[in-house]
PDB file of N, CA and C in Angstrom:
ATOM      1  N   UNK A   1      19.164  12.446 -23.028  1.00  0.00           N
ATOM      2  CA  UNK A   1      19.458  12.058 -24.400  1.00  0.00           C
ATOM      3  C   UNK A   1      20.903  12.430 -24.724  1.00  0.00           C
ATOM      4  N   UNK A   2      21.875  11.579 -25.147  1.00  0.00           N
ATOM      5  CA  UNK A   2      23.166  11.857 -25.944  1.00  0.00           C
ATOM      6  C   UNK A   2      23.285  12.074 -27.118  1.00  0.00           C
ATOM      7  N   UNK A   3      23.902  13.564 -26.816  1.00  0.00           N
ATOM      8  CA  UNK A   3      24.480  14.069 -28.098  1.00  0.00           C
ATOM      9  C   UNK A   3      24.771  13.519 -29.071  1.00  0.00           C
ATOM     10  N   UNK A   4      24.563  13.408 -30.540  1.00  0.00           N
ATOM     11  CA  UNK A   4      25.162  12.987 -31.123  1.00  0.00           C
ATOM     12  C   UNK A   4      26.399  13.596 -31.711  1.00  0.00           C
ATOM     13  N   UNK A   5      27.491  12.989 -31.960  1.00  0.00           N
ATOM     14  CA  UNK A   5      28.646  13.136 -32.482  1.00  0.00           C
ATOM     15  C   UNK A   5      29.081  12.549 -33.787  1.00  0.00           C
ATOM     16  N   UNK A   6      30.588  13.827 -34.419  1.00  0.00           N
ATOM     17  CA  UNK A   6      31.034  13.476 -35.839  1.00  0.00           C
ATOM     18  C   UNK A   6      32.198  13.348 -35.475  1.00  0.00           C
ATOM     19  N   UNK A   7      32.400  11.695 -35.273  1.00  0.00           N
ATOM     20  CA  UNK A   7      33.803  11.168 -34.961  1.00  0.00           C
ATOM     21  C   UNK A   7      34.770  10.529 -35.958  1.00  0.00           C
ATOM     22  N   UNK A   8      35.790  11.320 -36.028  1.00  0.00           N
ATOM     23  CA  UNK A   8      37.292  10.915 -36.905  1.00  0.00           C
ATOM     24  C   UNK A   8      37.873   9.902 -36.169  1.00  0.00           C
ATOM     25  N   UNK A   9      38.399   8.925 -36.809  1.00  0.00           N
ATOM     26  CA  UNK A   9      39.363   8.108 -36.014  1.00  0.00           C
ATOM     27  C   UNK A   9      40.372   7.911 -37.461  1.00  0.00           C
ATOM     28  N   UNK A  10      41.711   8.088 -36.857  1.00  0.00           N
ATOM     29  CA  UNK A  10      42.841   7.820 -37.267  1.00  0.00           C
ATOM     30  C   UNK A  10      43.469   6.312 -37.151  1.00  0.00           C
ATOM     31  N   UNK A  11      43.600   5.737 -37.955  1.00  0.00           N
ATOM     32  CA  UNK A  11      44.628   4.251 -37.543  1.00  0.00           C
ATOM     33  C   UNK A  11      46.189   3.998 -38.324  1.00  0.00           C
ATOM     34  N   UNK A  12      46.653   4.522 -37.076  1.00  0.00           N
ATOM     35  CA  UNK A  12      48.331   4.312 -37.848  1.00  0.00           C
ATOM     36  C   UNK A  12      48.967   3.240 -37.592  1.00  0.00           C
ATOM     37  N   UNK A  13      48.473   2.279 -37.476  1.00  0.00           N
ATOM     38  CA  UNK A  13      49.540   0.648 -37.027  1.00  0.00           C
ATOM     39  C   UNK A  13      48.414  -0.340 -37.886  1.00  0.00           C
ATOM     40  N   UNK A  14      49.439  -1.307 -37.839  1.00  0.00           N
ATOM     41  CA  UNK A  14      48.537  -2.627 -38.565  1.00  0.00           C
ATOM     42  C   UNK A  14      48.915  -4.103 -37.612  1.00  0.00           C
ATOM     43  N   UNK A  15      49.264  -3.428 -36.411  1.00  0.00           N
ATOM     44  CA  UNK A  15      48.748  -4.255 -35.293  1.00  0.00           C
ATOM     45  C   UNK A  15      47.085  -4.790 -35.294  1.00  0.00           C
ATOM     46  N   UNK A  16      47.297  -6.769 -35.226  1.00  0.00           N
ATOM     47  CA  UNK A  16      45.623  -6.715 -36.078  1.00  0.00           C
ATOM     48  C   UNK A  16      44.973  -6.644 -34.410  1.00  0.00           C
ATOM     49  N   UNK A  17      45.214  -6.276 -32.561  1.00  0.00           N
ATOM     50  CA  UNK A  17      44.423  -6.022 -31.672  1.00  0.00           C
ATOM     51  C   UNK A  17      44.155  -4.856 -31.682  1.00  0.00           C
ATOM     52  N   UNK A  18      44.974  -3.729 -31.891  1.00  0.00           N
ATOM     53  CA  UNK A  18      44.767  -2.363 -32.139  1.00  0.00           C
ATOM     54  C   UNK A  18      43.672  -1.631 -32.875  1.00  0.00           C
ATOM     55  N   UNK A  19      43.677  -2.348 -34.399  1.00  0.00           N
ATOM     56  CA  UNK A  19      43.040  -2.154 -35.594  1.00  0.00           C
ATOM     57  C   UNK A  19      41.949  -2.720 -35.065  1.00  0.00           C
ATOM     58  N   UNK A  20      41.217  -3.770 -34.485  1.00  0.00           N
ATOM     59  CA  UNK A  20      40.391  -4.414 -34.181  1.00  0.00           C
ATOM     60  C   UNK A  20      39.757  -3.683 -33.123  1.00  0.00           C
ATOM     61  N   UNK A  21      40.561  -3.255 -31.891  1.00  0.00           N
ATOM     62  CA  UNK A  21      39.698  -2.179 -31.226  1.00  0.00           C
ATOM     63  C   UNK A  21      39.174  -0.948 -31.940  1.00  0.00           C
ATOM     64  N   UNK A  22      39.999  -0.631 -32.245  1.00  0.00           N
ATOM     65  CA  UNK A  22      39.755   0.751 -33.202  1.00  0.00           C
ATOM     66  C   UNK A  22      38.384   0.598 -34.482  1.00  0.00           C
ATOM     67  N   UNK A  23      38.384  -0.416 -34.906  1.00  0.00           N
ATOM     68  CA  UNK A  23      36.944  -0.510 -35.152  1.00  0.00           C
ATOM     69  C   UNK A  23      35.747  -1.251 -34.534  1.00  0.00           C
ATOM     70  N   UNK A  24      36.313  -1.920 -33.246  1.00  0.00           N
ATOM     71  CA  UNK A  24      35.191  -2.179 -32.117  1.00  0.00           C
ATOM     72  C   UNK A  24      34.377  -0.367 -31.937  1.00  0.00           C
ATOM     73  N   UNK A  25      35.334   0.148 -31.032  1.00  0.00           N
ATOM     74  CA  UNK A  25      35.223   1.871 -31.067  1.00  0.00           C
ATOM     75  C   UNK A  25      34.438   2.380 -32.013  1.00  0.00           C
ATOM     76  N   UNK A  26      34.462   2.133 -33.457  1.00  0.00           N
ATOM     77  CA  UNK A  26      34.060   2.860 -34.483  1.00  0.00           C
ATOM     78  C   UNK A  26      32.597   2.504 -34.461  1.00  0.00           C
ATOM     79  N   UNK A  27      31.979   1.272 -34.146  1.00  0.00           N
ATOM     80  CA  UNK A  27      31.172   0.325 -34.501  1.00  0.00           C
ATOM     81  C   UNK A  27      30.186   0.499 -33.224  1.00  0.00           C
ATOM     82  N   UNK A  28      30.724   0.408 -32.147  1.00  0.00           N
ATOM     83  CA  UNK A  28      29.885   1.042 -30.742  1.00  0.00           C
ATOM     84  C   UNK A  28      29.361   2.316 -31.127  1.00  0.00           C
ATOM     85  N   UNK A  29      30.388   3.495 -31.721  1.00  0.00           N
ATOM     86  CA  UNK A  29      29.839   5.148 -32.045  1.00  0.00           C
ATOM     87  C   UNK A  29      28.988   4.435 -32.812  1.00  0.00           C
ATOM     88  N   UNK A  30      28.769   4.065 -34.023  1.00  0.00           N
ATOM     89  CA  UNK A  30      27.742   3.889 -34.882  1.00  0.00           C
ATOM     90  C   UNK A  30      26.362   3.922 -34.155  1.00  0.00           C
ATOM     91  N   UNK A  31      26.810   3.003 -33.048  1.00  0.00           N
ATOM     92  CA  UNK A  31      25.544   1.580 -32.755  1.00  0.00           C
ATOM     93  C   UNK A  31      24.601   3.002 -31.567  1.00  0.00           C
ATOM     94  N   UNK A  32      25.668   4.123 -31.270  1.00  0.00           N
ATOM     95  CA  UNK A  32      25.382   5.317 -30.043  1.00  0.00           C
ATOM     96  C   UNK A  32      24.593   6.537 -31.211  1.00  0.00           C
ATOM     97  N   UNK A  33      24.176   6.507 -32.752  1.00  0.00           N
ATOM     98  CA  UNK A  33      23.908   6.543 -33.691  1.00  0.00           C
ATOM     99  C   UNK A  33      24.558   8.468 -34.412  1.00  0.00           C
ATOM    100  N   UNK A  34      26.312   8.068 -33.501  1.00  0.00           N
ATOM    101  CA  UNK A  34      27.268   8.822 -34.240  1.00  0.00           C
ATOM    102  C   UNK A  34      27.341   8.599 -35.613  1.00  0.00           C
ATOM    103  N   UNK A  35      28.157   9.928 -36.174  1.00  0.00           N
ATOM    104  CA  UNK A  35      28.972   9.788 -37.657  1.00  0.00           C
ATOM    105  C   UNK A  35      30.164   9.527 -37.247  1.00  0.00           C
ATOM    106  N   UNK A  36      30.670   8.795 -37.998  1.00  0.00           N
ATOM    107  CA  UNK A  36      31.907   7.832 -37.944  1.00  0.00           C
ATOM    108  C   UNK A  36      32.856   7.667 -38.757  1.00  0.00           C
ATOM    109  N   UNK A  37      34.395   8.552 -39.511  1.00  0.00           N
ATOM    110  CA  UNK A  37      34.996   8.202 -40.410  1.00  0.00           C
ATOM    111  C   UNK A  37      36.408   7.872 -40.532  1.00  0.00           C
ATOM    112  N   UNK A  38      36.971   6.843 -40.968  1.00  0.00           N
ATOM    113  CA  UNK A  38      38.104   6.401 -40.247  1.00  0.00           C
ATOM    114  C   UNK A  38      39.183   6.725 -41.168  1.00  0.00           C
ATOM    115  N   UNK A  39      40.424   7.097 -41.143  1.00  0.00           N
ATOM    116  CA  UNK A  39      41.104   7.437 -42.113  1.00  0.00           C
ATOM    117  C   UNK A  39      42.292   6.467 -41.665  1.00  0.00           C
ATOM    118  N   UNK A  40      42.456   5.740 -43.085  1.00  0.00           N
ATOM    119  CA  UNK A  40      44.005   5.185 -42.292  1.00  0.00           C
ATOM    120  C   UNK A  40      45.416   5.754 -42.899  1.00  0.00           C
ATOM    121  N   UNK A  41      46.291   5.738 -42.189  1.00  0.00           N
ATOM    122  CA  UNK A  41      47.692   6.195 -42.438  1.00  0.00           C
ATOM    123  C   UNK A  41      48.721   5.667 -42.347  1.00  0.00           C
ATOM    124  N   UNK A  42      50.088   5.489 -42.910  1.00  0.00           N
ATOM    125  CA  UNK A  42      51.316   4.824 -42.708  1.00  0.00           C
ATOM    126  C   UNK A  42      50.759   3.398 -42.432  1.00  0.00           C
ATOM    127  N   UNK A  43      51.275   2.596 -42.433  1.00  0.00           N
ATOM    128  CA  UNK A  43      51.218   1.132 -42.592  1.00  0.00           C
ATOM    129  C   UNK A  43      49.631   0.350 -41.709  1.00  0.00           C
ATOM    130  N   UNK A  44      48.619   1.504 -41.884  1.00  0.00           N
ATOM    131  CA  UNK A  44      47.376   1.011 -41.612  1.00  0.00           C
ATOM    132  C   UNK A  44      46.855   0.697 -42.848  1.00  0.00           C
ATOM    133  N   UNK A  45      47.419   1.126 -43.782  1.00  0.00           N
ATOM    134  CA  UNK A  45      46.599   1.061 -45.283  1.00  0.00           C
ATOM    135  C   UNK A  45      46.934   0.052 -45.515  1.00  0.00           C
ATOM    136  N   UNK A  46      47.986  -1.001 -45.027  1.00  0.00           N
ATOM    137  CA  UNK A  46      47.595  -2.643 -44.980  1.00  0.00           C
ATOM    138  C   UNK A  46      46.794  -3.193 -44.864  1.00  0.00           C
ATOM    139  N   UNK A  47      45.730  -2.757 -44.262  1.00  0.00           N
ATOM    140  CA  UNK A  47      44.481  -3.334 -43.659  1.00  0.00           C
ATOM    141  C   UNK A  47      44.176  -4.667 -44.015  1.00  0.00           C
ATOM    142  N   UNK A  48      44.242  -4.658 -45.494  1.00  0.00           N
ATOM    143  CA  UNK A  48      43.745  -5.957 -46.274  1.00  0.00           C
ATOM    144  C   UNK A  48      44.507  -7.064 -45.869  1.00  0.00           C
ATOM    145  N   UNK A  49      45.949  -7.086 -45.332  1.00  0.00           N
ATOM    146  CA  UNK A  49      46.321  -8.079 -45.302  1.00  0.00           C
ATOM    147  C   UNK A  49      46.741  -8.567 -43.716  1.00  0.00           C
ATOM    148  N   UNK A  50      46.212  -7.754 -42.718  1.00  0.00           N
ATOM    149  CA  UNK A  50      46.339  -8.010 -41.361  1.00  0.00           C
ATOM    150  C   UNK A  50      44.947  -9.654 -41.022  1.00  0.00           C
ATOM    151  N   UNK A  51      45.979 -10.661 -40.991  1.00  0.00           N
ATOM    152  CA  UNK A  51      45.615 -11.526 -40.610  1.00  0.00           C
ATOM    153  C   UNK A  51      45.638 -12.318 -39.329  1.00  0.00           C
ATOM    154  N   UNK A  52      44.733 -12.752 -37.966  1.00  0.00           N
ATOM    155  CA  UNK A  52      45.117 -13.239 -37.019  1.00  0.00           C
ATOM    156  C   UNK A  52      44.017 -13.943 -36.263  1.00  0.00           C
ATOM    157  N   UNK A  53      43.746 -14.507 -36.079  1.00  0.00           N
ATOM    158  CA  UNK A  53      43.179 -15.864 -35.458  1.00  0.00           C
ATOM    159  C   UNK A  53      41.929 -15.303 -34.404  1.00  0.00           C
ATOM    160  N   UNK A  54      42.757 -14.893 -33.619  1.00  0.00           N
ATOM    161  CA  UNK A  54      42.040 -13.985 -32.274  1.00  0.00           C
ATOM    162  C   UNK A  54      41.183 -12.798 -32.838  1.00  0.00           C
ATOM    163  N   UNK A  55      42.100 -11.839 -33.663  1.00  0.00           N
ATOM    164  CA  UNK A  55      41.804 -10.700 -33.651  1.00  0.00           C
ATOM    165  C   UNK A  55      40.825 -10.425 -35.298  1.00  0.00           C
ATOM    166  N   UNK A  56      40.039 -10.789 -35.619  1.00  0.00           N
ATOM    167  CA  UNK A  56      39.349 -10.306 -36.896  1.00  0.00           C
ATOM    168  C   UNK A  56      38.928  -9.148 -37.720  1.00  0.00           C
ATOM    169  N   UNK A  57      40.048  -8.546 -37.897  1.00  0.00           N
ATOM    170  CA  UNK A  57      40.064  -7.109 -38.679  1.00  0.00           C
ATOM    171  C   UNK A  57      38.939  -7.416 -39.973  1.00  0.00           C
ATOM    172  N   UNK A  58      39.268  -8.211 -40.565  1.00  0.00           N
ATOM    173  CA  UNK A  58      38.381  -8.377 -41.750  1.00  0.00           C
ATOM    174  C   UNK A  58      36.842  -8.456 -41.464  1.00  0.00           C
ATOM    175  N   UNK A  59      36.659  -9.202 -40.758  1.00  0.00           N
ATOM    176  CA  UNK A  59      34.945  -9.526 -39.914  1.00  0.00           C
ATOM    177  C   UNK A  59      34.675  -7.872 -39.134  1.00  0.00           C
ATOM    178  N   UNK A  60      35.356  -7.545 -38.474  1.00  0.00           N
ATOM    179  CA  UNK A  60      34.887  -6.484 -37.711  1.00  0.00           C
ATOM    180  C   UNK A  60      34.857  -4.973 -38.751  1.00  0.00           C
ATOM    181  N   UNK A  61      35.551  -5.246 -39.979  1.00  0.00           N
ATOM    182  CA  UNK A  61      35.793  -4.067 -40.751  1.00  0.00           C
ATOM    183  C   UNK A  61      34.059  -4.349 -41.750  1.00  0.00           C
ATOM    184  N   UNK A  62      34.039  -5.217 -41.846  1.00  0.00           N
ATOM    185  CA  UNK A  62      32.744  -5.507 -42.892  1.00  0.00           C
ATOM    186  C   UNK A  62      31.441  -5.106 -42.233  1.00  0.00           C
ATOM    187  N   UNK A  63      31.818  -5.507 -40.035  1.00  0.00           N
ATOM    188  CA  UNK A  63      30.430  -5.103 -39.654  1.00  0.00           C
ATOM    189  C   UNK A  63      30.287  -3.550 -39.537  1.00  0.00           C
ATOM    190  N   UNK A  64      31.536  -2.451 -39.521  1.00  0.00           N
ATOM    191  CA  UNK A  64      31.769  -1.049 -39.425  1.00  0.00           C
ATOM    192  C   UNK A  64      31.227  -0.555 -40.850  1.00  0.00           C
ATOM    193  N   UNK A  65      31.949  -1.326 -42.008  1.00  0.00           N
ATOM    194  CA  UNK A  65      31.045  -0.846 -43.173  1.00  0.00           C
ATOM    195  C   UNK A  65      29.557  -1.381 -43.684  1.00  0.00           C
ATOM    196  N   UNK A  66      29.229  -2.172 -42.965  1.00  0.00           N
ATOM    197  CA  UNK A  66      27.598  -2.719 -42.930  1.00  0.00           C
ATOM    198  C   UNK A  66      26.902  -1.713 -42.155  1.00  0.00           C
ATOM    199  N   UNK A  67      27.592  -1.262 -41.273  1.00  0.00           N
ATOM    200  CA  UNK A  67      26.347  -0.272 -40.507  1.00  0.00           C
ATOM    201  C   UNK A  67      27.324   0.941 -40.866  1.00  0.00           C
ATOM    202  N   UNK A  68      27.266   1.458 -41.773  1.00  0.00           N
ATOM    203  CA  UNK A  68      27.782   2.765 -42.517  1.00  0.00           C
ATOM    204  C   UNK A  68      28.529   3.622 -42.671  1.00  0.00           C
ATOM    205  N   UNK A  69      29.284   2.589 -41.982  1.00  0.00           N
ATOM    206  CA  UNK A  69      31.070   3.562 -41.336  1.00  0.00           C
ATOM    207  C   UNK A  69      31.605   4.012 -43.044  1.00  0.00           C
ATOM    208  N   UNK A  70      32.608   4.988 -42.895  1.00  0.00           N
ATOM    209  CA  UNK A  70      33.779   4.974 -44.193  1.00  0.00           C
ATOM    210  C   UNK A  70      34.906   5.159 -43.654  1.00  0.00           C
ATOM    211  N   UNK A  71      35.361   4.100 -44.860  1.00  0.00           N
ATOM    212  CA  UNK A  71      36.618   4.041 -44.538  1.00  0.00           C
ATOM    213  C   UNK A  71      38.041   5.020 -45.801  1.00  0.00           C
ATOM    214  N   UNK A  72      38.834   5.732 -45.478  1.00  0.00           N
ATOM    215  CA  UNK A  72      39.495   6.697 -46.528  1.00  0.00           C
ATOM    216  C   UNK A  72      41.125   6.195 -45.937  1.00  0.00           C
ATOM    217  N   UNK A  73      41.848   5.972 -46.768  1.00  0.00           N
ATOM    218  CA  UNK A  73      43.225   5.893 -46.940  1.00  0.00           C
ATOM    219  C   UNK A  73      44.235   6.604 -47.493  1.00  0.00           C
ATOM    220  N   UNK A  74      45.317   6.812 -46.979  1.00  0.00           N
ATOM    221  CA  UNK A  74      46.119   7.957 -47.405  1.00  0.00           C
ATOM    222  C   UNK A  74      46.943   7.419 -49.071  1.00  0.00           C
ATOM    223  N   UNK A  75      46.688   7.730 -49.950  1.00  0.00           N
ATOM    224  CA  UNK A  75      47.474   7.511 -51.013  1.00  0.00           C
ATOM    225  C   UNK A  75      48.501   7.568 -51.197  1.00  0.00           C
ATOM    226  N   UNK A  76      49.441   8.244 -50.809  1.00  0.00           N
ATOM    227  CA  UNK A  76      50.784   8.707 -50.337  1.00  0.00           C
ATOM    228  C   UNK A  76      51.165   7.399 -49.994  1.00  0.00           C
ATOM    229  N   UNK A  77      51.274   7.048 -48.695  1.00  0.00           N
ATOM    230  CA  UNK A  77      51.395   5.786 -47.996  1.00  0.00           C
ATOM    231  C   UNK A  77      50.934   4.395 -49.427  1.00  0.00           C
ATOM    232  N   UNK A  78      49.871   4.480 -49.509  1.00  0.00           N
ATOM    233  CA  UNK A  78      49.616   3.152 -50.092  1.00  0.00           C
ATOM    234  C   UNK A  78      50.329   3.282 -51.379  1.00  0.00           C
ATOM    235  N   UNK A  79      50.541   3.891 -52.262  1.00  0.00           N
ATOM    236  CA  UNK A  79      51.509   4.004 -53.509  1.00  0.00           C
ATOM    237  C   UNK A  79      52.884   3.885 -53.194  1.00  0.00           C
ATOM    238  N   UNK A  80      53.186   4.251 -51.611  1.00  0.00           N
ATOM    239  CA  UNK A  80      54.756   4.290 -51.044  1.00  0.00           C
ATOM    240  C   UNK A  80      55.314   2.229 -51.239  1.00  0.00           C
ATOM    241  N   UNK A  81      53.579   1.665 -50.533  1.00  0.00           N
ATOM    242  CA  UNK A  81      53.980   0.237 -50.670  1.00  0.00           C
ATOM    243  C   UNK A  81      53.409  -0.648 -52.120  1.00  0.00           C
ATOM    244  N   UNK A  82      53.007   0.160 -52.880  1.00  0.00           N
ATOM    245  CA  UNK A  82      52.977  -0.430 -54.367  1.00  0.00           C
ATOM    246  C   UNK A  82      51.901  -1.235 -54.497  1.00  0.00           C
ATOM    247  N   UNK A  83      50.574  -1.181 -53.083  1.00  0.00           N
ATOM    248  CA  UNK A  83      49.257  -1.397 -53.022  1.00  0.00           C
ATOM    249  C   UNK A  83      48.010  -0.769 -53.708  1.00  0.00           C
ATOM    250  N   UNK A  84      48.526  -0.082 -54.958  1.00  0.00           N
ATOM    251  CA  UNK A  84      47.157   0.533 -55.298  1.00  0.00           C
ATOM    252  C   UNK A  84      46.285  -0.272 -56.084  1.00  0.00           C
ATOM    253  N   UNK A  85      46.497  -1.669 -56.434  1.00  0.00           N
ATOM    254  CA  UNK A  85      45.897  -2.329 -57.597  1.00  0.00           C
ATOM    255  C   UNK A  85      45.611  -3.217 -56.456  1.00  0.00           C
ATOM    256  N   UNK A  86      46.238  -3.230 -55.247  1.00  0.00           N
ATOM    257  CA  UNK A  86      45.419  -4.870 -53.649  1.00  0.00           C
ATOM    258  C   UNK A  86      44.978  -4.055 -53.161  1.00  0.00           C
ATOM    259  N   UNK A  87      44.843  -2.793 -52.838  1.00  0.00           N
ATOM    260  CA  UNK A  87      43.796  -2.065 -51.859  1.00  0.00           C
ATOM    261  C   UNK A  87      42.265  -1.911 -52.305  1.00  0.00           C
ATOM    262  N   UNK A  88      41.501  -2.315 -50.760  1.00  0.00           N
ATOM    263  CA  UNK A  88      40.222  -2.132 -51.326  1.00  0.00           C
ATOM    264  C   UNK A  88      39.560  -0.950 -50.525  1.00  0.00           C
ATOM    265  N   UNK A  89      40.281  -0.130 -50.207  1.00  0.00           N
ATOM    266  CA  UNK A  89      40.063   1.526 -49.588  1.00  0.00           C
ATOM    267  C   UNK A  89      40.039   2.704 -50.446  1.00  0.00           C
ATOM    268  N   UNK A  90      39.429   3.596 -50.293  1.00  0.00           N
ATOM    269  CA  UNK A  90      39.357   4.640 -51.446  1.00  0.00           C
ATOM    270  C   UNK A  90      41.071   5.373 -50.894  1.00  0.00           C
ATOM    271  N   UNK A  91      41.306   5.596 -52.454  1.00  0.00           N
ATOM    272  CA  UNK A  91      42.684   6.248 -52.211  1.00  0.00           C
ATOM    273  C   UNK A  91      42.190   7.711 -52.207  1.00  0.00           C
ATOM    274  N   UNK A  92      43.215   8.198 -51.025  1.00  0.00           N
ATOM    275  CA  UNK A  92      43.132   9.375 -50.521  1.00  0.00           C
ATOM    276  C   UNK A  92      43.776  10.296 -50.014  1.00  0.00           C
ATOM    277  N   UNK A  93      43.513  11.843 -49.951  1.00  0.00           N
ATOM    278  CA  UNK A  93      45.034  12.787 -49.809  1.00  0.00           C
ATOM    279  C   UNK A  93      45.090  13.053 -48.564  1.00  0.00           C
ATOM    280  N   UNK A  94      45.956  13.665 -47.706  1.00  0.00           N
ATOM    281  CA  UNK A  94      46.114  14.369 -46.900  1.00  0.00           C
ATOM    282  C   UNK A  94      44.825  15.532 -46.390  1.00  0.00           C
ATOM    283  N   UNK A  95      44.394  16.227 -47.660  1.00  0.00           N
ATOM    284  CA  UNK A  95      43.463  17.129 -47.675  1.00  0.00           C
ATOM    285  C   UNK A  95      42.450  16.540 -47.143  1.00  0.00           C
ATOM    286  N   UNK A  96      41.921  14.740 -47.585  1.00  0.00           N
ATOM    287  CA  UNK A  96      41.212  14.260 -47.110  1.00  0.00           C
ATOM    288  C   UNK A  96      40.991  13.866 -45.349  1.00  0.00           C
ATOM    289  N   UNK A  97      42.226  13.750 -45.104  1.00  0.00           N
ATOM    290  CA  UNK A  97      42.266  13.553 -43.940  1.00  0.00           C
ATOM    291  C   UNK A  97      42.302  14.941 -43.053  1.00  0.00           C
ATOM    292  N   UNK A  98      42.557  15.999 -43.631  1.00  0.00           N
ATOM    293  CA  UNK A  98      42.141  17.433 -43.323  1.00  0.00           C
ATOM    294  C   UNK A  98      40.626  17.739 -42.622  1.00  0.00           C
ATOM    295  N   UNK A  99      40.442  17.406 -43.706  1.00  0.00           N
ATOM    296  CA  UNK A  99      38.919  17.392 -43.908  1.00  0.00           C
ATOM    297  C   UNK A  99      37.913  16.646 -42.687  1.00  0.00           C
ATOM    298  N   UNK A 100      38.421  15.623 -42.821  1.00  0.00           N
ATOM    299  CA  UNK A 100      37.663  14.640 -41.475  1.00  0.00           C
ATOM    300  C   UNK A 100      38.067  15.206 -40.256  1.00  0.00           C
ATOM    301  N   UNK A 101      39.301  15.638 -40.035  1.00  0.00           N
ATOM    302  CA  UNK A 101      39.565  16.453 -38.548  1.00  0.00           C
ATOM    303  C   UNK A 101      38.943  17.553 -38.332  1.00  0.00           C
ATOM    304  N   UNK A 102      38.505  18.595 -39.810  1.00  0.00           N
ATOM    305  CA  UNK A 102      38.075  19.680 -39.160  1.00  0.00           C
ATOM    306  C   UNK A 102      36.205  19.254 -39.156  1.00  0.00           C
ATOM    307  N   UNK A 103      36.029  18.528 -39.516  1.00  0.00           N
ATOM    308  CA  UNK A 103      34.673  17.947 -39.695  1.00  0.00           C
ATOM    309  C   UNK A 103      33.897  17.166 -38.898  1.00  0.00           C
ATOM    310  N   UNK A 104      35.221  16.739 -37.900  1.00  0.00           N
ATOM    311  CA  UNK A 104      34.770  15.681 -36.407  1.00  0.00           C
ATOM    312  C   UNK A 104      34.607  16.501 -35.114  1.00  0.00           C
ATOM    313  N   UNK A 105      33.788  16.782 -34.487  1.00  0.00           N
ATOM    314  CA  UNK A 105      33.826  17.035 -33.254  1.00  0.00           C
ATOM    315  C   UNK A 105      34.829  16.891 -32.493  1.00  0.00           C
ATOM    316  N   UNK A 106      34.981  15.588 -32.597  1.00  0.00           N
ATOM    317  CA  UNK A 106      36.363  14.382 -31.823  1.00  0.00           C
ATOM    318  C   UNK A 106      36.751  13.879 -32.766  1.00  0.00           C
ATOM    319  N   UNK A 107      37.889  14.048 -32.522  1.00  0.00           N
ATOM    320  CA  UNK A 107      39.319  12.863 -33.828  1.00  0.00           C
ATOM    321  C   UNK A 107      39.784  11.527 -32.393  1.00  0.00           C
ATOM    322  N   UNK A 108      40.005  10.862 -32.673  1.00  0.00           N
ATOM    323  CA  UNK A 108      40.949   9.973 -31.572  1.00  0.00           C
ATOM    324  C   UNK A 108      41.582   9.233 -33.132  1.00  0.00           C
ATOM    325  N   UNK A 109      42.711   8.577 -32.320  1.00  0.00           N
ATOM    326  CA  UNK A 109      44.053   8.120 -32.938  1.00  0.00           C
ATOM    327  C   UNK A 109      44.833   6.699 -32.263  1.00  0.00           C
ATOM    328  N   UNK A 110      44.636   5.604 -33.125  1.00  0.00           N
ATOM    329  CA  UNK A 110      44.723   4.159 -32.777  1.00  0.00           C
ATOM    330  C   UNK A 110      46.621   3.579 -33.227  1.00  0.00           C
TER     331      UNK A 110
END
C-alpha cells in the first residue's frame, strides 16, 4: 500500500507546457489519493490568460479543481500586474505559501 502524501507544488512560469504538466502531476497525486496544493508565483498568477492549442491549462486546471486540488496565488505578484479584479485565484501572502511548504511532505517546483 502507498503512502499517502501532502504535496506542495510551486508554479513559477506561465509557459502553457510547463503549467500543463505541473497540473497533469497535481492531478495523477490526486488520482494516487494525495493532498495536493499548488501555489502560484511571479508570472504564474497569469494563469487565466495562458492560452494554447496543444497545451490546455484551462481544461486541465478545472479537472485539478474538480477532483479537489487548491489552488493559492501570491498577491504581491498579482497586484504587481494590476490582476486583482481578472484573477480567479484566491489572493495570497507569502505566509501562505509558507505554510504549504511546511505542511507538504514534498514541495516540487514547475
Amino acid at each position: 500500500m502507498e503512502e499517502i502524501m501532502k504535496i506542495g507544488i510551486i508554479i513559477e512560469t506561465k509557459a502553457a507546457e510547463k503549467v500543463w504538466n505541473a497540473l497533469r502531476f497535481a492531478i495523477a497525486s490526486l488520482n494516487k489519493q494525495n493532498e495536493v496544493k499548488i501555489f502560484l508565483m511571479g508570472e504564474a498568477v497569469e494563469i487565466d490568460d495562458i492560452k494554447d492549442d496543444q497545451f490546455d491549462v484551462a481544461n486541465k486546471r478545472s479537472d485539478y479543481e474538480a477532483a479537489g486540488g487548491q489552488i493559492l496565488a501570491c498577491g504581491t505578484c498579482i497586484k504587481s500586474r494590476h490582476l486583482e479584479d481578472k484573477t480567479s485565484c484566491p489572493i495570497s501572502t507569502m505566509n501562505d505559501c509558507v505554510d504549504m511548504v511546511t505542511w507538504a511532505d514534498k514541495t516540487v517546483t514547475f
